[in-house]
Each structure stands twice: as structure tokens, then as C-alpha cells.
C-alpha atoms as a PDB file:
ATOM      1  CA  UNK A   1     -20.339  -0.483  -0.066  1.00  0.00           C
ATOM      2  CA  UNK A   2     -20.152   3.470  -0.238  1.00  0.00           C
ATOM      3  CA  UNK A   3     -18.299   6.386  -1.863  1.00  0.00           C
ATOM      4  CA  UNK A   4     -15.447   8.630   0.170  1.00  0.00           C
ATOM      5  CA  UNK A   5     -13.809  11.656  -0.909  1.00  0.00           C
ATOM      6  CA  UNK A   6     -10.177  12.053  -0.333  1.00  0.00           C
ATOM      7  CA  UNK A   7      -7.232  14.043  -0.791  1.00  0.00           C
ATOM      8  CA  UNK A   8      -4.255  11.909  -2.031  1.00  0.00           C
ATOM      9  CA  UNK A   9      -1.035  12.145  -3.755  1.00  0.00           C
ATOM     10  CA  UNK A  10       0.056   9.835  -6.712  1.00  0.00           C
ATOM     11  CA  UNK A  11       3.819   9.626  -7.375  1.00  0.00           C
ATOM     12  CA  UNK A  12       5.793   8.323 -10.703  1.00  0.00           C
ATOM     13  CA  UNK A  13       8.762   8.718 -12.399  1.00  0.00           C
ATOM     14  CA  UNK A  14       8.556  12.313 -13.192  1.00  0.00           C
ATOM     15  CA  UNK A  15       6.833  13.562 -10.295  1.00  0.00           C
ATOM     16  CA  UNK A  16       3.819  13.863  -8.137  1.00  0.00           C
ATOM     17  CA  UNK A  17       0.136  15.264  -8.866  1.00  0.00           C
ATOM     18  CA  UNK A  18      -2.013  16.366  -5.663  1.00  0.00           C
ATOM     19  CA  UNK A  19      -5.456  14.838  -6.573  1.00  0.00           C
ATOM     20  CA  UNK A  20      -8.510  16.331  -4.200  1.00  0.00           C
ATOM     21  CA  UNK A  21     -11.492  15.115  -3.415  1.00  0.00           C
ATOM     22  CA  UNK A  22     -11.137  11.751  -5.116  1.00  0.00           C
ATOM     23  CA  UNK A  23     -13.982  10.184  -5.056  1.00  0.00           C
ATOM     24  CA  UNK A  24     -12.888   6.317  -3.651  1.00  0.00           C
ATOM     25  CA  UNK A  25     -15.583   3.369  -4.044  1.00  0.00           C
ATOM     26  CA  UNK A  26     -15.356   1.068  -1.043  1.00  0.00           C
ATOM     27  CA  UNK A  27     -16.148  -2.101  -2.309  1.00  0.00           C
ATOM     28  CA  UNK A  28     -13.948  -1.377  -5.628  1.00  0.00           C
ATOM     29  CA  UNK A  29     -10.759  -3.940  -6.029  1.00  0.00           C
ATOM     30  CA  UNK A  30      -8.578  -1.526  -8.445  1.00  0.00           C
ATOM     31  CA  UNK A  31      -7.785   2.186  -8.488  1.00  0.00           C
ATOM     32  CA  UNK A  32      -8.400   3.712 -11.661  1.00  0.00           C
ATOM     33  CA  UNK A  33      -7.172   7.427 -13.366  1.00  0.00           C
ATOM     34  CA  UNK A  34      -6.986   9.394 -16.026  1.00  0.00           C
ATOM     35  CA  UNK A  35      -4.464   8.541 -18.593  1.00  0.00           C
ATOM     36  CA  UNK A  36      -3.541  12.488 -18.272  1.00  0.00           C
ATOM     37  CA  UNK A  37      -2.497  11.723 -14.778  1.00  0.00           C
ATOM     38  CA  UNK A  38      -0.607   8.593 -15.249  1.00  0.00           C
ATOM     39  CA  UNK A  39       1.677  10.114 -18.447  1.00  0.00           C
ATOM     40  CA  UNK A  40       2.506  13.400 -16.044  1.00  0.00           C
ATOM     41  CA  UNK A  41       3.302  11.261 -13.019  1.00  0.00           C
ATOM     42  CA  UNK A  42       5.329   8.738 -15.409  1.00  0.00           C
ATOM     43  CA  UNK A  43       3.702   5.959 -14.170  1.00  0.00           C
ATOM     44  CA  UNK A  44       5.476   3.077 -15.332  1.00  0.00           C
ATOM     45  CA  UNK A  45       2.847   0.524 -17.710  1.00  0.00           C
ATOM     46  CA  UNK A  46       2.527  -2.568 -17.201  1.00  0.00           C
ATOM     47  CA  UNK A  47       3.320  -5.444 -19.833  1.00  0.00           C
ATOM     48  CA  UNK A  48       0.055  -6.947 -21.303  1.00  0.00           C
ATOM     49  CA  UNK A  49      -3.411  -6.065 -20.538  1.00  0.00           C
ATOM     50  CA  UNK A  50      -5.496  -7.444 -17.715  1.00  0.00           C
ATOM     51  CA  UNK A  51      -9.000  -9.056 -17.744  1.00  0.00           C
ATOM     52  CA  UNK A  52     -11.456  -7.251 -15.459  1.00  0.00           C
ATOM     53  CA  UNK A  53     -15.290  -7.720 -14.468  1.00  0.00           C
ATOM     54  CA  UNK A  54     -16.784  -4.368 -13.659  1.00  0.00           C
ATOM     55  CA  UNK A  55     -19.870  -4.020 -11.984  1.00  0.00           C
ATOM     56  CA  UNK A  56     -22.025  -4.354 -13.905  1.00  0.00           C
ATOM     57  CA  UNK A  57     -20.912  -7.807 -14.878  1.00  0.00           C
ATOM     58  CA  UNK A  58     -19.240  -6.815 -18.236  1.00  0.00           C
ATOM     59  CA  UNK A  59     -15.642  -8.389 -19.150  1.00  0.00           C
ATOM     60  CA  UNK A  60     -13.169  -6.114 -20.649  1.00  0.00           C
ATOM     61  CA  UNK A  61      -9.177  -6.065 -21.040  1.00  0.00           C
ATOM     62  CA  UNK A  62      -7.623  -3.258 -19.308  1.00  0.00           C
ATOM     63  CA  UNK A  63      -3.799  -1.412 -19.100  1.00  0.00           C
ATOM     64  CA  UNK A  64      -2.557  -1.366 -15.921  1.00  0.00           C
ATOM     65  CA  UNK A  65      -0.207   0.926 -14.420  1.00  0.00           C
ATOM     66  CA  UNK A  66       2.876   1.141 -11.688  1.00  0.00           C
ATOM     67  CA  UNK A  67       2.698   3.820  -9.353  1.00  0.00           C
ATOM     68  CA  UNK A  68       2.680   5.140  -5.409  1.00  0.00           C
ATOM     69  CA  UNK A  69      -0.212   6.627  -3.677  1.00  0.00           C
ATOM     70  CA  UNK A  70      -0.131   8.554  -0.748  1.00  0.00           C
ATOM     71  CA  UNK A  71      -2.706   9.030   1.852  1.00  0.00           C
ATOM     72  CA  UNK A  72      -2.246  10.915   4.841  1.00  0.00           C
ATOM     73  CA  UNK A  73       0.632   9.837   6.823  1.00  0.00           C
ATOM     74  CA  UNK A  74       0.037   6.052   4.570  1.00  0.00           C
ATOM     75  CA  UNK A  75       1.573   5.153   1.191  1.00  0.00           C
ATOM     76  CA  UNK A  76       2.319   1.912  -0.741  1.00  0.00           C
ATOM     77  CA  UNK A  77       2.209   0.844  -4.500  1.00  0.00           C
ATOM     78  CA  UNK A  78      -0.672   0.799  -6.790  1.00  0.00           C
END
């Protein structure tokens, strides 16, 4: 598993934010961002909160979020 930067966009409700360089974890199962970026997108939250194992083998509860993600000529919910 390895890191990759990318340029991406992230589209919501109110808009779209350019995000560059983003660094991208190969082996990771989720997406994760700022809440700054999700409230100026208008990402739409989801109803609840999720369980989640990170990496390091802790359990936590987690909002999740609705939104699009562009890559290159590729897009498709998040």
C-alpha cells in the first residue's frame, strides 16, 4: 500500500472546491476531508454515524458525508 498525490475536484450543493495535491492512501477504504471543505461544497450529511477501524486498530464512530469527486476525465459519488 502507498501514498499518491492528486489533483481532484469535490462537488456539493453549493459548489465545487479544486483540491491539489491530495495526498490519496492506496490501501485506505474511505475518503476523508476537512469539515471546512464539506460545509463550502454543501455536502449533504449523512443520517447517523458510522463505525470505523482505522489503522491502527482503534474503533471510533464517524459522520459521513454525500458528495462527487472528480478525477481527471473520472467522477462518481463519495
Amino acid at each position: 500500500m502507498g501514498h499518491v498525490s492528486v489533483d481532484v475536484s469535490v462537488i456539493g450543493t453549493k459548489g465545487r472546491r479544486n483540491l491539489k495535491g491530495l495526498i490519496v492512501d492506496t490501501g485506505a477504504t474511505y475518503t476523508v476531508l476537512s469539515r471546512e471543505v464539506l460545509e463550502a461544497i454543501g455536502a449533504l450529511k449523512l443520517p447517523g454515524k458510522f463505525p470505523l477501524k482505522l489503522g491502527d486498530g482503534r474503533s471510533v464512530e464517524a459522520d459521513a458525508y454525500a458528495l462527487t469527486i472528480e478525477l481527471g476525465d473520472r467522477w462518481g459519488p463519495i
